[in-house]
N, C-alpha and C. Protein backbone atom coordinates (compact mmCIF):
# COMPACT_ATOMS: atom_id res chain seq x y z
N UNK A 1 14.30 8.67 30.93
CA UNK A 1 13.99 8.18 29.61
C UNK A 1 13.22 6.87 29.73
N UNK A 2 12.17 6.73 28.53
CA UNK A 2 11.10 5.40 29.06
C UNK A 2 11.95 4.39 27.97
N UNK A 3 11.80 3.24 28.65
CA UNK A 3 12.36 2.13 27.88
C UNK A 3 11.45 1.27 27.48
N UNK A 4 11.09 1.27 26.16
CA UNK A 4 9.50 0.58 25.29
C UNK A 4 10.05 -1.11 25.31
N UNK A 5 9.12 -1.95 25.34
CA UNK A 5 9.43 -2.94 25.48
C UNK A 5 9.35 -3.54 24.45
N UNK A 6 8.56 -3.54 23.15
CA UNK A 6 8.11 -3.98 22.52
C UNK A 6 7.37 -2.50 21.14
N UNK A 7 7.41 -2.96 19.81
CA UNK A 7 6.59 -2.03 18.77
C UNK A 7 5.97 -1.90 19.42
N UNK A 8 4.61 -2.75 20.00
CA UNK A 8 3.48 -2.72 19.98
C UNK A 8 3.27 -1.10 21.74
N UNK A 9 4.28 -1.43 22.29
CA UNK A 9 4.69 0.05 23.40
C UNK A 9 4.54 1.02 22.83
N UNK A 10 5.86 1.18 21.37
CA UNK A 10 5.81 2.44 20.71
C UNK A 10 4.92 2.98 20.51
N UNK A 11 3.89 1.78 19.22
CA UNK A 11 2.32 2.42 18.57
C UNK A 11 1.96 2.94 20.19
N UNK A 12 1.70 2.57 20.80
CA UNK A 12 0.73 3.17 21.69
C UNK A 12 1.20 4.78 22.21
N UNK A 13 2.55 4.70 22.49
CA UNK A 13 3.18 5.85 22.91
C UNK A 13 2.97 6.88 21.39
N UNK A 14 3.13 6.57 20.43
CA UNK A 14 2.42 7.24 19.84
C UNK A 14 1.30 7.91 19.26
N UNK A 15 0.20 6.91 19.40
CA UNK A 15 -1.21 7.21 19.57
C UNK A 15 -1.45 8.08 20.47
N UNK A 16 -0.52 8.31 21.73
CA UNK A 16 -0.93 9.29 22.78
C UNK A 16 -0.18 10.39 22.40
N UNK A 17 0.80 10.79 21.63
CA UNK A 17 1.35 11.63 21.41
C UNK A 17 0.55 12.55 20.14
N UNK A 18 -0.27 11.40 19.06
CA UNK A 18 -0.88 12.29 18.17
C UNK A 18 -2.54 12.41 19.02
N UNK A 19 -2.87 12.12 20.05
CA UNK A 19 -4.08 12.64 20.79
C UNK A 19 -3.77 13.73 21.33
N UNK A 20 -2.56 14.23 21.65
CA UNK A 20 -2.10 15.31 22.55
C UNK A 20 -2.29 16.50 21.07
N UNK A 21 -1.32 15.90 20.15
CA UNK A 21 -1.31 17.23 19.19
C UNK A 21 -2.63 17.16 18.55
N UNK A 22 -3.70 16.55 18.18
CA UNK A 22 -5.35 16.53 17.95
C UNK A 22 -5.64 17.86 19.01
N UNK A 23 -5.17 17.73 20.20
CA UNK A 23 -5.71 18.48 21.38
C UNK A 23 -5.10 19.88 21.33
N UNK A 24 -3.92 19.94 21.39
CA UNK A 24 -3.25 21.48 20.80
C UNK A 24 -3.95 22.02 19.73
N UNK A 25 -4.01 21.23 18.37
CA UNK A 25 -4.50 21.89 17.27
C UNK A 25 -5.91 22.50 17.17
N UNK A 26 -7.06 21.69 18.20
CA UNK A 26 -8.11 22.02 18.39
C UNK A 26 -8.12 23.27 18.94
N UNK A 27 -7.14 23.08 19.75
CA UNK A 27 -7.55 24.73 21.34
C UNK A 27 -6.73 25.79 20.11
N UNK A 28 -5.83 25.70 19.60
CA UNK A 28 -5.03 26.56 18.89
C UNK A 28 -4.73 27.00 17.36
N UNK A 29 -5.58 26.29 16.79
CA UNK A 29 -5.31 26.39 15.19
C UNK A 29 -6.65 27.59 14.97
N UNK A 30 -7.63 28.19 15.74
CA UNK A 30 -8.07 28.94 15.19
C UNK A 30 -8.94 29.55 16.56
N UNK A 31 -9.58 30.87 16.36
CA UNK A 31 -10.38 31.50 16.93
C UNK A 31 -9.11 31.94 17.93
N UNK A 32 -9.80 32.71 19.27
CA UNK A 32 -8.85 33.33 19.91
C UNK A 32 -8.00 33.05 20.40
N UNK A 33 -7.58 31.98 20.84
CA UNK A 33 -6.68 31.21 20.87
C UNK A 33 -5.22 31.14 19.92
N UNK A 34 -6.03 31.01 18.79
CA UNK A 34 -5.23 30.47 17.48
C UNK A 34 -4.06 31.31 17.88
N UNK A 35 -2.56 30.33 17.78
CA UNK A 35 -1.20 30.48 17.29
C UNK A 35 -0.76 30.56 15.77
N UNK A 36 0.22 31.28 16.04
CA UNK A 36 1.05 31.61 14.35
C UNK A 36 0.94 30.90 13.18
N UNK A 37 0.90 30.83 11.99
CA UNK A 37 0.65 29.59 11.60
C UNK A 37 1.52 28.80 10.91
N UNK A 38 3.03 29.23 11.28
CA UNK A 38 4.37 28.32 11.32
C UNK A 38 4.04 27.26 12.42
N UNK A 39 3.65 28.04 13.79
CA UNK A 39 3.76 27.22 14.75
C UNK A 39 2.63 25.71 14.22
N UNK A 40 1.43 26.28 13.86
CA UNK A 40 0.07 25.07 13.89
C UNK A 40 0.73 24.56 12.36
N UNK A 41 1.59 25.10 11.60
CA UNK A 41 1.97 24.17 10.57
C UNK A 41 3.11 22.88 10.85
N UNK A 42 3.59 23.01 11.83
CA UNK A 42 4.37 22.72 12.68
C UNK A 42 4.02 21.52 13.33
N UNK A 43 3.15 21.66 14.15
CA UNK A 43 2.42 20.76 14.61
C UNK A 43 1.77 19.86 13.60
N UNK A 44 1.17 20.20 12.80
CA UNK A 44 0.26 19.40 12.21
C UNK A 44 1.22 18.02 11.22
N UNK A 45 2.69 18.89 11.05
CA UNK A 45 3.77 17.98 10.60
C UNK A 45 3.83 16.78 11.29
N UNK A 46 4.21 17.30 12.65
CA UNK A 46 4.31 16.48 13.97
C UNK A 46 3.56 15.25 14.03
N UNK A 47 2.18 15.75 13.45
CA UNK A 47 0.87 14.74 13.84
C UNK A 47 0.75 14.04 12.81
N UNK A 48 1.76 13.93 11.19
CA UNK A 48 1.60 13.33 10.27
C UNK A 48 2.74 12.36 10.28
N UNK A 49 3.70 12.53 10.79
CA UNK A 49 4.70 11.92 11.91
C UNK A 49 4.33 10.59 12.61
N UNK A 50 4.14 11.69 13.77
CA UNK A 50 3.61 10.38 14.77
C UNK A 50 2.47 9.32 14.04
N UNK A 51 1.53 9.64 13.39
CA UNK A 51 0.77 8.85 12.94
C UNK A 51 1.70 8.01 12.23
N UNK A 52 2.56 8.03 11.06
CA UNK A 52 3.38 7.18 10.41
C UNK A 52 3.78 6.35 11.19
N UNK A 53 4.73 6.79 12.27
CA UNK A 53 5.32 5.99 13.31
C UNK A 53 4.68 5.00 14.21
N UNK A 54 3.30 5.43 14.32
CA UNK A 54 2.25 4.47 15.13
C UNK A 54 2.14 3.52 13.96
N UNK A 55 1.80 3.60 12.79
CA UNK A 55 1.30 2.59 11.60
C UNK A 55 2.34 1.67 11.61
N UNK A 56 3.96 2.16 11.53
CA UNK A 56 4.92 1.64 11.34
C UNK A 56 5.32 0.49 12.45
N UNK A 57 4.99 0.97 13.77
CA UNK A 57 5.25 0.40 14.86
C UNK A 57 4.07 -1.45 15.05
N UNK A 58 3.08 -0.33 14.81
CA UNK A 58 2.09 -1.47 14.82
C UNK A 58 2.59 -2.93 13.54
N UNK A 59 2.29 -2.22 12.34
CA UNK A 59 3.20 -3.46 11.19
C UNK A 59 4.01 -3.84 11.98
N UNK A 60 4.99 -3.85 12.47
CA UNK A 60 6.29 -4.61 13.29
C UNK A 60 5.80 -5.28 14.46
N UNK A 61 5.14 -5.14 15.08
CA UNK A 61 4.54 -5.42 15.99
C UNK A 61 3.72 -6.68 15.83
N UNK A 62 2.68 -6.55 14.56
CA UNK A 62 2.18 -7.69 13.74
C UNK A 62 3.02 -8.57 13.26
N UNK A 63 4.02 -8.36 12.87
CA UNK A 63 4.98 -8.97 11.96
C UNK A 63 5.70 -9.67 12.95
N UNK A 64 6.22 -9.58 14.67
CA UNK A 64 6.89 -10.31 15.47
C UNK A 64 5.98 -11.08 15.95
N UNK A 65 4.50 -10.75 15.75
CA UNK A 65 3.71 -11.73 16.45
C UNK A 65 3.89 -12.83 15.56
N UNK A 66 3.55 -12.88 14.35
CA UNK A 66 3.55 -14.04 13.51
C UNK A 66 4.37 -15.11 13.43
């Protein structure tokens, strides 16, 4: 398990987590590829998520700098 040191860890760990699902949804939300579309609805939750959590992280992050 990773131990974040700081918000400003999280945002980032999350920014890489909604680049990963950007990257799933591309290869998989359509053409031959494309998965179910529980699964890519699924995901795309995920990626509305993590984005919150990066925004959230970062504000806190700003907010301890000050």
């Amino acid at each position: 398990m990773t131990d974040f040191a700081s918000y400003s860890d999280m945002a980032d760990e999350a920014d890489r987590y909604c680049v990963e699902l950007r990257g799933w949804l591309d290869t998989f939300s359509s053409g031959p590829k494309k998965w179910p579309d529980h699964n890519i609805a699924n995901k795309r939750r995920r990626l509305a998520w993590a984005e919150k959590i990066a925004e959230l992280c970062r504000r806190a992050a700003q907010r301890d700098a000050a």
